[in-house]
N, C-alpha and C. Protein backbone atom coordinates (compact mmCIF):
# COMPACT_ATOMS: atom_id res chain seq x y z
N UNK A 1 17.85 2.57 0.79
CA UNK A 1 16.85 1.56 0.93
C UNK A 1 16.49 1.02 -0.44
N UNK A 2 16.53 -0.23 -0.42
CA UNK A 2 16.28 -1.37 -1.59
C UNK A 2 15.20 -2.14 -1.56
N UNK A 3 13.86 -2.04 -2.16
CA UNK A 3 13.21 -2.91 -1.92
C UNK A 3 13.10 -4.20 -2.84
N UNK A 4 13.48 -5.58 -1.92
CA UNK A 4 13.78 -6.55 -2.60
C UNK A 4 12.25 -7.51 -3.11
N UNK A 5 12.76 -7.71 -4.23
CA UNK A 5 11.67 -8.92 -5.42
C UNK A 5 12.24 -10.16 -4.85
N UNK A 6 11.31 -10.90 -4.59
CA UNK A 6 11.38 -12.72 -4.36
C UNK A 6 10.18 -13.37 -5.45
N UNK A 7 10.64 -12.74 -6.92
CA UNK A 7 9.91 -14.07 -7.82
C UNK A 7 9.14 -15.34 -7.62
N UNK A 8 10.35 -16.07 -7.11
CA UNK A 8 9.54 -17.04 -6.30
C UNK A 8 8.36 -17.26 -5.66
N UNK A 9 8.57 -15.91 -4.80
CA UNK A 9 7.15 -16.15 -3.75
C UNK A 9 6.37 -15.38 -4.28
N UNK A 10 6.49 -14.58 -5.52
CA UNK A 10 5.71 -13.76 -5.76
C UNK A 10 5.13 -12.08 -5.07
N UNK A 11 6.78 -11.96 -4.18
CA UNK A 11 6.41 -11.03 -3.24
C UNK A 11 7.44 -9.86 -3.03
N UNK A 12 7.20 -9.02 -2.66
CA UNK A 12 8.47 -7.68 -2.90
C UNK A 12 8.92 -7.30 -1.07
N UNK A 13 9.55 -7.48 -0.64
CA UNK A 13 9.69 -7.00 0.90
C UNK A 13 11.04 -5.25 0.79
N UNK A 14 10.50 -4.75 1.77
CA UNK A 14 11.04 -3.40 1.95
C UNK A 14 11.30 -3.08 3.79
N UNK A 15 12.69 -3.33 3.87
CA UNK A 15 12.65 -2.09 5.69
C UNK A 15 13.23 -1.22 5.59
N UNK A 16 13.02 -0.17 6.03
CA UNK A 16 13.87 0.99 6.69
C UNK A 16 13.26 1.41 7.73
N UNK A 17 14.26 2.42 8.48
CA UNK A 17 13.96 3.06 9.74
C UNK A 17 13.69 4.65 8.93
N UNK A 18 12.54 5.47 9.16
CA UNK A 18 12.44 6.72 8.95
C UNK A 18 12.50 7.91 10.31
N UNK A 19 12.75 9.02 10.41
CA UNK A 19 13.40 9.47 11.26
C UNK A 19 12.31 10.84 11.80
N UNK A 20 10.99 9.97 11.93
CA UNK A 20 9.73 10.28 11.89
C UNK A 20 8.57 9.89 12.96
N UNK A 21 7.90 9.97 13.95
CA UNK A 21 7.46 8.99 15.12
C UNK A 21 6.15 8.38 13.69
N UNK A 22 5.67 7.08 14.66
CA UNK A 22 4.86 6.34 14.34
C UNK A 22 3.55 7.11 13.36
N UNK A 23 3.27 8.00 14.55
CA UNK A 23 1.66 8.58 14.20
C UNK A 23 1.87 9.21 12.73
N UNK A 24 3.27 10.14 12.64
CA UNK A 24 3.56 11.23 11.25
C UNK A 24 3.35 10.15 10.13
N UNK A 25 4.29 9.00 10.47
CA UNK A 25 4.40 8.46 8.97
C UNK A 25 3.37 7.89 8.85
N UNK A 26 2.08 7.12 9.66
CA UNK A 26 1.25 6.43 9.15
C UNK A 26 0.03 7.65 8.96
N UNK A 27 0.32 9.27 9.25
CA UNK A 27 -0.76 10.13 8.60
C UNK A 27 -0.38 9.93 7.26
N UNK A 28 0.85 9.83 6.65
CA UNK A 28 1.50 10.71 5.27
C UNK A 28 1.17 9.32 4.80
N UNK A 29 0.84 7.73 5.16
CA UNK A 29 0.56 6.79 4.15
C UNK A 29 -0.71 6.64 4.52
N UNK A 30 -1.82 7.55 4.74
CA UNK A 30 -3.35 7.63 5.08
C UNK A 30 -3.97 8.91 4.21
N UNK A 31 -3.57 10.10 4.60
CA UNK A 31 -3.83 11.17 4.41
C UNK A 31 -4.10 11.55 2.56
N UNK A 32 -4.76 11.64 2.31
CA UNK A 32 -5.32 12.18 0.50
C UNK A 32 -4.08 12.91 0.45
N UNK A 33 -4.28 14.57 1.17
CA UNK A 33 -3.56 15.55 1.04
C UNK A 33 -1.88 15.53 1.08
N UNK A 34 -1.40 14.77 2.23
CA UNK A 34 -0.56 14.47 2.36
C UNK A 34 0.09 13.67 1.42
N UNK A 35 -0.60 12.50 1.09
CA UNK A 35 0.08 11.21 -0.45
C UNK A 35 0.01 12.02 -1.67
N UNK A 36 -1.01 13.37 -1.95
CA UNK A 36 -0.51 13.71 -3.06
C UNK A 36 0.73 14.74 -2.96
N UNK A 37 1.22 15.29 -1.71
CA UNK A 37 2.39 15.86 -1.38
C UNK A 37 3.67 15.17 -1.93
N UNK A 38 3.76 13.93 -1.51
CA UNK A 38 5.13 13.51 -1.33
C UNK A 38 5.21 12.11 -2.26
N UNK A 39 4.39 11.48 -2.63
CA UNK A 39 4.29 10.00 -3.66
C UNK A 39 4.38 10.86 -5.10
N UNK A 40 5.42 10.45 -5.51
CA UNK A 40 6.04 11.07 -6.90
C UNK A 40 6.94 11.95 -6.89
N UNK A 41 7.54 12.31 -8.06
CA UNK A 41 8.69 13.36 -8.60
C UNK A 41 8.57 14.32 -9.72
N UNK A 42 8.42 15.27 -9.54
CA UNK A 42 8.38 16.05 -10.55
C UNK A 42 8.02 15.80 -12.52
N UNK A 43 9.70 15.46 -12.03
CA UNK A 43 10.20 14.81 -13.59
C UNK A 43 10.26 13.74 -14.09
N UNK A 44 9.36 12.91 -12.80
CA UNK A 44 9.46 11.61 -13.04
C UNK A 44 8.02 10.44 -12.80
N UNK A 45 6.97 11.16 -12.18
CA UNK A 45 5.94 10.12 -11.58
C UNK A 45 5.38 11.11 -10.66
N UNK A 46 3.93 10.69 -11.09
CA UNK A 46 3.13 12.11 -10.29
C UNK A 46 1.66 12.02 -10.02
N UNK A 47 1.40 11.71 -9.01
CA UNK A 47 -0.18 11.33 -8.48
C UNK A 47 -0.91 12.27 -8.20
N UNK A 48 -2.20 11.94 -8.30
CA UNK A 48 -3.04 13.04 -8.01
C UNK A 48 -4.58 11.87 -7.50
N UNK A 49 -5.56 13.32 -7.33
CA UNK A 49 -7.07 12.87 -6.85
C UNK A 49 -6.96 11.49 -6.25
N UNK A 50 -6.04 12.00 -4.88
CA UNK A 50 -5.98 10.67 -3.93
C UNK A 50 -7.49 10.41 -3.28
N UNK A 51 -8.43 9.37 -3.09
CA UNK A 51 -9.61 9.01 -2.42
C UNK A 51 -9.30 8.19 -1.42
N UNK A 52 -9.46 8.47 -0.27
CA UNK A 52 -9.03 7.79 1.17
C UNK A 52 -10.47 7.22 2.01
N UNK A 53 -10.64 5.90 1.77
CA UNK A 53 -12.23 5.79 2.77
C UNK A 53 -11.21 5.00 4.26
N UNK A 54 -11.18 5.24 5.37
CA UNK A 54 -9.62 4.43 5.67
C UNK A 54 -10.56 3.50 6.70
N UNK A 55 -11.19 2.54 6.30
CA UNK A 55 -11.44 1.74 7.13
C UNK A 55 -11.51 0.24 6.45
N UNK A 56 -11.61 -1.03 7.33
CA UNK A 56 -12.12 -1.90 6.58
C UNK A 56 -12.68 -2.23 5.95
N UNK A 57 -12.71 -2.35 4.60
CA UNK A 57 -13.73 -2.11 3.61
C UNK A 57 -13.95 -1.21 2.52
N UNK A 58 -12.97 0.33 3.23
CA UNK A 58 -13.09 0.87 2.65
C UNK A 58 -12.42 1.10 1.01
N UNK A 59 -12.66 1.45 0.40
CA UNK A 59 -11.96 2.00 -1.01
C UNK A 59 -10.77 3.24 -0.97
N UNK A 60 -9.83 3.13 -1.83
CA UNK A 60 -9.42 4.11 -2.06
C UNK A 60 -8.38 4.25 -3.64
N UNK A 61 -7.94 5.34 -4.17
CA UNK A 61 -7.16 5.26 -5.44
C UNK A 61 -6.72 6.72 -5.52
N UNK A 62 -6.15 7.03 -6.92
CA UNK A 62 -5.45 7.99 -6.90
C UNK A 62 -5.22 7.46 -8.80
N UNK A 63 -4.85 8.93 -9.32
CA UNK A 63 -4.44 8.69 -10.43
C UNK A 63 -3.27 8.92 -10.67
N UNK A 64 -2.50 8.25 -12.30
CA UNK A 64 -1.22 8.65 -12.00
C UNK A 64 -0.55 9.26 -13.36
N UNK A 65 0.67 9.44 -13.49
CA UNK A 65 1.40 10.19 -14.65
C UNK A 65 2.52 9.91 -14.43
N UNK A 66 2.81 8.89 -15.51
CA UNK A 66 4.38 8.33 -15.74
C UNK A 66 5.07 9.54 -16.53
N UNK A 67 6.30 9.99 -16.63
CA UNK A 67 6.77 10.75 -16.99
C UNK A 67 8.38 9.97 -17.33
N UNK A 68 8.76 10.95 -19.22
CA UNK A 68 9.99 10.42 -19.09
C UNK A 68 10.96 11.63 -19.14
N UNK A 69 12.03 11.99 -18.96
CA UNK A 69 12.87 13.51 -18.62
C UNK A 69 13.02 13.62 -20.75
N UNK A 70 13.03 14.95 -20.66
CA UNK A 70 12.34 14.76 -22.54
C UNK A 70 11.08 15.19 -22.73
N UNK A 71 10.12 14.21 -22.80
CA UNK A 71 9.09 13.88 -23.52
C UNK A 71 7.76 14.63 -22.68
N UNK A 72 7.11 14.56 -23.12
CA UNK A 72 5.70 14.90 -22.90
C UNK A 72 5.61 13.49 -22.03
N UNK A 73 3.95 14.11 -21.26
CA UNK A 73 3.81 13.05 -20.54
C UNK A 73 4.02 11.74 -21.09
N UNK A 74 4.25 10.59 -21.05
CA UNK A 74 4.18 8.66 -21.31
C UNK A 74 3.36 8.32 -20.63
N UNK A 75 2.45 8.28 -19.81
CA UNK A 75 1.61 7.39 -19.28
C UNK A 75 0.37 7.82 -18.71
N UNK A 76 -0.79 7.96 -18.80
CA UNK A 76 -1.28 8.10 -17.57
C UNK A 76 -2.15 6.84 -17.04
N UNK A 77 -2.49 6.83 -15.38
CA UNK A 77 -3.30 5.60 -15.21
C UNK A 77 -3.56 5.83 -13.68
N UNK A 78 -4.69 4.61 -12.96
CA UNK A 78 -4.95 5.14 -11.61
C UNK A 78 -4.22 3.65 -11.34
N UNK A 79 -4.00 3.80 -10.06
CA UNK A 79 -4.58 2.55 -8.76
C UNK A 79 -5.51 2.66 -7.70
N UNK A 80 -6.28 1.35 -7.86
CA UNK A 80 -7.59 1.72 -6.20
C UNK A 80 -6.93 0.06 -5.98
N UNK A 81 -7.76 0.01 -4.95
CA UNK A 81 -7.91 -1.04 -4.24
C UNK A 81 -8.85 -0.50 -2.91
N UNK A 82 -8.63 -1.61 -1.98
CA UNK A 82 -9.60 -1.68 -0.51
C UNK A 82 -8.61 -1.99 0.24
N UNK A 83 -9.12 -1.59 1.74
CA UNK A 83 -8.59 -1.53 2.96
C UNK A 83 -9.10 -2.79 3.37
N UNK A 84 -8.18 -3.67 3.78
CA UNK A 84 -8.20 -5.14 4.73
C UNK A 84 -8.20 -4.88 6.12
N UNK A 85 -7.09 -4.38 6.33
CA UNK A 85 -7.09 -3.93 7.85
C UNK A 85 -6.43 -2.61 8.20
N UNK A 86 -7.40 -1.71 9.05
CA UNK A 86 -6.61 -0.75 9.53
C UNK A 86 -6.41 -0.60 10.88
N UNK A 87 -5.34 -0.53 11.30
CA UNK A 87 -5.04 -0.12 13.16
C UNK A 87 -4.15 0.64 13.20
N UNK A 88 -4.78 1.73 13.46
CA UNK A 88 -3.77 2.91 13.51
C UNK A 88 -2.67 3.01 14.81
N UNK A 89 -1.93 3.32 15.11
CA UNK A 89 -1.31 3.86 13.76
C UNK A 89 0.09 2.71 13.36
N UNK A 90 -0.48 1.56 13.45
CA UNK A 90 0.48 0.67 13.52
C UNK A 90 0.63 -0.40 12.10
N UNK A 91 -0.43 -0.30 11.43
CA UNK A 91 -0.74 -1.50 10.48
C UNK A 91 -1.57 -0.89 9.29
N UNK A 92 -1.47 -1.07 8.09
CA UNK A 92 -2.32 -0.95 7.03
C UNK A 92 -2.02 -1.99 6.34
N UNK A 93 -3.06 -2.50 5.94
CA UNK A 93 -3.04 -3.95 4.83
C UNK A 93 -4.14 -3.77 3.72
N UNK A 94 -3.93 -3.42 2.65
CA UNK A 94 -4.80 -3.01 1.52
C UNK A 94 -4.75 -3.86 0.10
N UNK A 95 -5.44 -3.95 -0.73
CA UNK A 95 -5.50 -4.34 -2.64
C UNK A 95 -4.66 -3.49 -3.16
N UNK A 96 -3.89 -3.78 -3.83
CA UNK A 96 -3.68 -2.90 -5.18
C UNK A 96 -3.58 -3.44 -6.23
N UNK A 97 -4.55 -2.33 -7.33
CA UNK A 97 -4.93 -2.84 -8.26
C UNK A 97 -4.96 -1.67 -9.46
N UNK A 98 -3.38 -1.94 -10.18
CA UNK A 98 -3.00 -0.85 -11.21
C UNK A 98 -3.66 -1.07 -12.47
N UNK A 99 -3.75 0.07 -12.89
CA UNK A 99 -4.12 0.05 -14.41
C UNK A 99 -3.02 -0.44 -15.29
N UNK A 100 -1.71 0.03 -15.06
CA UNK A 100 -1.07 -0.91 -16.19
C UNK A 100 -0.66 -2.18 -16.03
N UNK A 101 -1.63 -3.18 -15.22
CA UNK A 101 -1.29 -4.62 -14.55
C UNK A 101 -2.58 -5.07 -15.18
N UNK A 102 -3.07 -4.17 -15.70
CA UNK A 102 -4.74 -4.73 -16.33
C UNK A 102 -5.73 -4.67 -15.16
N UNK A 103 -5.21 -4.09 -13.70
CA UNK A 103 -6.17 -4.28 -12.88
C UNK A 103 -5.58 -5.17 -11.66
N UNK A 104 -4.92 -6.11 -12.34
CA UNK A 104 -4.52 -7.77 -11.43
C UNK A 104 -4.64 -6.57 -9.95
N UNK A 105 -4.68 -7.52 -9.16
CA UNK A 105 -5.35 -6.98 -7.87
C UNK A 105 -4.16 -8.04 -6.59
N UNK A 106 -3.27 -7.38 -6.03
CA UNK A 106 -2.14 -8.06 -5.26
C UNK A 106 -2.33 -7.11 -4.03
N UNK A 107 -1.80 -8.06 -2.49
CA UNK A 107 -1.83 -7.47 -1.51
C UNK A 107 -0.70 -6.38 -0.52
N UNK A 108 -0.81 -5.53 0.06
CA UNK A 108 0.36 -4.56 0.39
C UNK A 108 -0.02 -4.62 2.03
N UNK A 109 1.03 -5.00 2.82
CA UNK A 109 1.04 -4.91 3.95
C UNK A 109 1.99 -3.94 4.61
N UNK A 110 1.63 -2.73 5.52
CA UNK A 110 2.62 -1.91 6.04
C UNK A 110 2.35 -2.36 7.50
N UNK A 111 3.76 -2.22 8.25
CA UNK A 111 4.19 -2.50 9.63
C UNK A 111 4.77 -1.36 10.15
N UNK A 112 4.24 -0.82 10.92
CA UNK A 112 5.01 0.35 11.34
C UNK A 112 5.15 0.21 13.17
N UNK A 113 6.33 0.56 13.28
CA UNK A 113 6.83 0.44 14.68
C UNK A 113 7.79 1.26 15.49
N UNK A 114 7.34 1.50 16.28
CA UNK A 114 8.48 2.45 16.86
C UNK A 114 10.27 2.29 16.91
N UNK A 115 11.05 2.86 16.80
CA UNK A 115 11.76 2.54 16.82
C UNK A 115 13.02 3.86 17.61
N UNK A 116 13.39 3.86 18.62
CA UNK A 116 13.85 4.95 19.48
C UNK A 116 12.69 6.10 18.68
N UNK A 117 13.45 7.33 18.49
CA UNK A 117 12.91 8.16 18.20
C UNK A 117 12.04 8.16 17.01
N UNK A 118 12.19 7.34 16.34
CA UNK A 118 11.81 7.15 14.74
C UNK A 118 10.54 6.07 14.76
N UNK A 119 10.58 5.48 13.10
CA UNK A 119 10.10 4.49 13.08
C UNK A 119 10.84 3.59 12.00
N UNK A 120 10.25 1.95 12.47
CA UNK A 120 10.78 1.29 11.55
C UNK A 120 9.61 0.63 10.94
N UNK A 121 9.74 0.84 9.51
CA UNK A 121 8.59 0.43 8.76
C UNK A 121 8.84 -0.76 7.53
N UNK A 122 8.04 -1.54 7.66
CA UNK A 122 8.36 -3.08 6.93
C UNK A 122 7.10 -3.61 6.12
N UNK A 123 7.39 -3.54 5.14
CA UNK A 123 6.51 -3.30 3.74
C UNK A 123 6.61 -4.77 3.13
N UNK A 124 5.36 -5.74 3.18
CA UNK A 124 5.49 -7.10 2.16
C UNK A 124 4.39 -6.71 1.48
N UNK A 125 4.55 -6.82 -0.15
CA UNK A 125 3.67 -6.67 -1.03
C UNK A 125 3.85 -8.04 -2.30
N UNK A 126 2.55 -8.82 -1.52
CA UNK A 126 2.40 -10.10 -2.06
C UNK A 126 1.19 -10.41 -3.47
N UNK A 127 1.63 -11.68 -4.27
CA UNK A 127 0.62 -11.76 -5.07
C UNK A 127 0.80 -12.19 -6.44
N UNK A 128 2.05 -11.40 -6.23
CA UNK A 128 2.56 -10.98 -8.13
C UNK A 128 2.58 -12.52 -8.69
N UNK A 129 2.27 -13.09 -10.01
CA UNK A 129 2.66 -14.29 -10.76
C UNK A 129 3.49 -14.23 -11.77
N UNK A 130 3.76 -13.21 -11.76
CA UNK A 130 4.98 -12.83 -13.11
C UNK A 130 6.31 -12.37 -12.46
N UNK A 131 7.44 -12.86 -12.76
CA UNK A 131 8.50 -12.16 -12.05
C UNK A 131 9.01 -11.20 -12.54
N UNK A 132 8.35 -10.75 -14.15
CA UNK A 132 8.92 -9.59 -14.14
C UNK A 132 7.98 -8.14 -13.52
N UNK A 133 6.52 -8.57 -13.61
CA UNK A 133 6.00 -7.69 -12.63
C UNK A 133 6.27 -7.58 -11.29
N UNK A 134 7.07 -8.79 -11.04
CA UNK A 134 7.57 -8.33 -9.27
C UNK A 134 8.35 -7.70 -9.15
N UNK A 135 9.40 -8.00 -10.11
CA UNK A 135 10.50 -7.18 -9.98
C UNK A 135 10.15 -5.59 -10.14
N UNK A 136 9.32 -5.55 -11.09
CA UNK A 136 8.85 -3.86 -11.66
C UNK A 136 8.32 -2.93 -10.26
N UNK A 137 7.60 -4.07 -9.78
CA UNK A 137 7.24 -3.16 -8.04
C UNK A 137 8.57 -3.10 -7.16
N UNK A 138 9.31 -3.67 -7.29
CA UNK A 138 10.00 -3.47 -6.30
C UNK A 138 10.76 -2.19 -6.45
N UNK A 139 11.13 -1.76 -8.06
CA UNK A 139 12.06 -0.87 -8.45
C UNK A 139 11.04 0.01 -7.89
N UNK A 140 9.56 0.09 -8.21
CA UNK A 140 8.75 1.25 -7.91
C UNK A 140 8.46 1.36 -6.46
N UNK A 141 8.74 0.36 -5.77
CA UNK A 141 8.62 0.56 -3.96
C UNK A 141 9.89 1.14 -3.65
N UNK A 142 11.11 1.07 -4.04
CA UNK A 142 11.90 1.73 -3.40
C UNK A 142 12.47 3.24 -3.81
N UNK A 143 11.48 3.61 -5.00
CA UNK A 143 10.87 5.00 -5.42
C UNK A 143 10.25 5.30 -4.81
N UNK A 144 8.97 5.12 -4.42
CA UNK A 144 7.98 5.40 -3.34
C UNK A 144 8.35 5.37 -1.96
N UNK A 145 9.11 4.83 -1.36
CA UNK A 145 10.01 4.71 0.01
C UNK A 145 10.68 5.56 0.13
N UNK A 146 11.74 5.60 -0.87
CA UNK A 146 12.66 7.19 -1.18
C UNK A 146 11.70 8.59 -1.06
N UNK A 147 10.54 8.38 -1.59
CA UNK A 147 9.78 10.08 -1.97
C UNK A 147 9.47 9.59 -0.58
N UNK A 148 8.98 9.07 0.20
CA UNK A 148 8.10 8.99 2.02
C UNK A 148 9.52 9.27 2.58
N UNK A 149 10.64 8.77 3.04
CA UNK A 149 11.78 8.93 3.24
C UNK A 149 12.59 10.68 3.61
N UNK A 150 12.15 11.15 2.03
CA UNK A 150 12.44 12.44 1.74
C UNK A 150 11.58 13.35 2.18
N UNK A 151 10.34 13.37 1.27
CA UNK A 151 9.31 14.27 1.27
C UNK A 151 8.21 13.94 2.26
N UNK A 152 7.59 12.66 2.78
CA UNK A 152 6.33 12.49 3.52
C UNK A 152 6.56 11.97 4.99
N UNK A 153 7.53 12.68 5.54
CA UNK A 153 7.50 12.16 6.70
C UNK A 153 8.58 13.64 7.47
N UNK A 154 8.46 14.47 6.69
CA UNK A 154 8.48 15.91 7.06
C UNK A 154 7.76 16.82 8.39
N UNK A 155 8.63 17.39 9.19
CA UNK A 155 7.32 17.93 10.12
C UNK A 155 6.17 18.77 9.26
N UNK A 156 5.08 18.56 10.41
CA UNK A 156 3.85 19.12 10.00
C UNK A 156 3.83 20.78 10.36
């Protein structure tokens, strides 16, 4: 799974099918406990003190730790944003708003749907005005897709 940058529109789109029912994967992209399980890599990107308010309105963030294989940590920083819409277990539409973006504040829409046994989940994350920050999410959405893929959509 590739998640593709459209410069143009300023927007990053992502599908895959995960091999997970509806309810699992939209706990593991809700759940504090769960997102600090499986969002990141060891040796590579690593979140913590996830805050989940999961309703309209609500707030939420997490901090983070860029890592390079070598070195001592390179980065640290959070993202929060707010919840636009939640309908479980089918839809989340939220802000995000990174610290190393200065904040800039762009929108993330998840689609989640059944799909035979699984689900198929379809990710537009709109907003960006820079194409090289679009592009930069996209490399980092299909990092984050890969770790949900692998690690967050695991039985419970």
């Amino acid at each position: 799974m590739t998640a593709i940058a459209d410069p143009a529109a300023g927007a990053v789109h992502a599908s895959l099918r995960l091999e997970a029912p509806v309810e699992r994967v939209f706990r593991a992209l809700t759940d504090p406990k769960r997102l600090a399980q499986w969002w990141g890599q060891a040796d590579q990107y690593r979140t913590s003190d996830w805050q989940v308010d999961l309703r309209p309105g609500g707030a939420w963030s997490c901090r983070t730790q860029s890592l390079r294989p070598g070195e001592e940590i390179s980065g640290q920083g959070s993202v929060r944003g707010e919840f636009k819409r939640v309908e479980p277990p089918r839809l989340l539409e939220y802000t995000w708003s990174p610290s190393w973006d200065g904040f800039a504040t762009t929108l993330v829409r998840i689609e989640l749907t059944p799909e035979g046994a699984g689900t198929r989940l379809k990710l537009r994350h709109t907003g960006f005005t820079s194409a090289a920050v679009c592009e930069d999410h996209a490399r980092g959405w299909t990092g984050v897709l890969g770790w949900l893929e692998a690690k967050g959509v695991r039985a419970e």
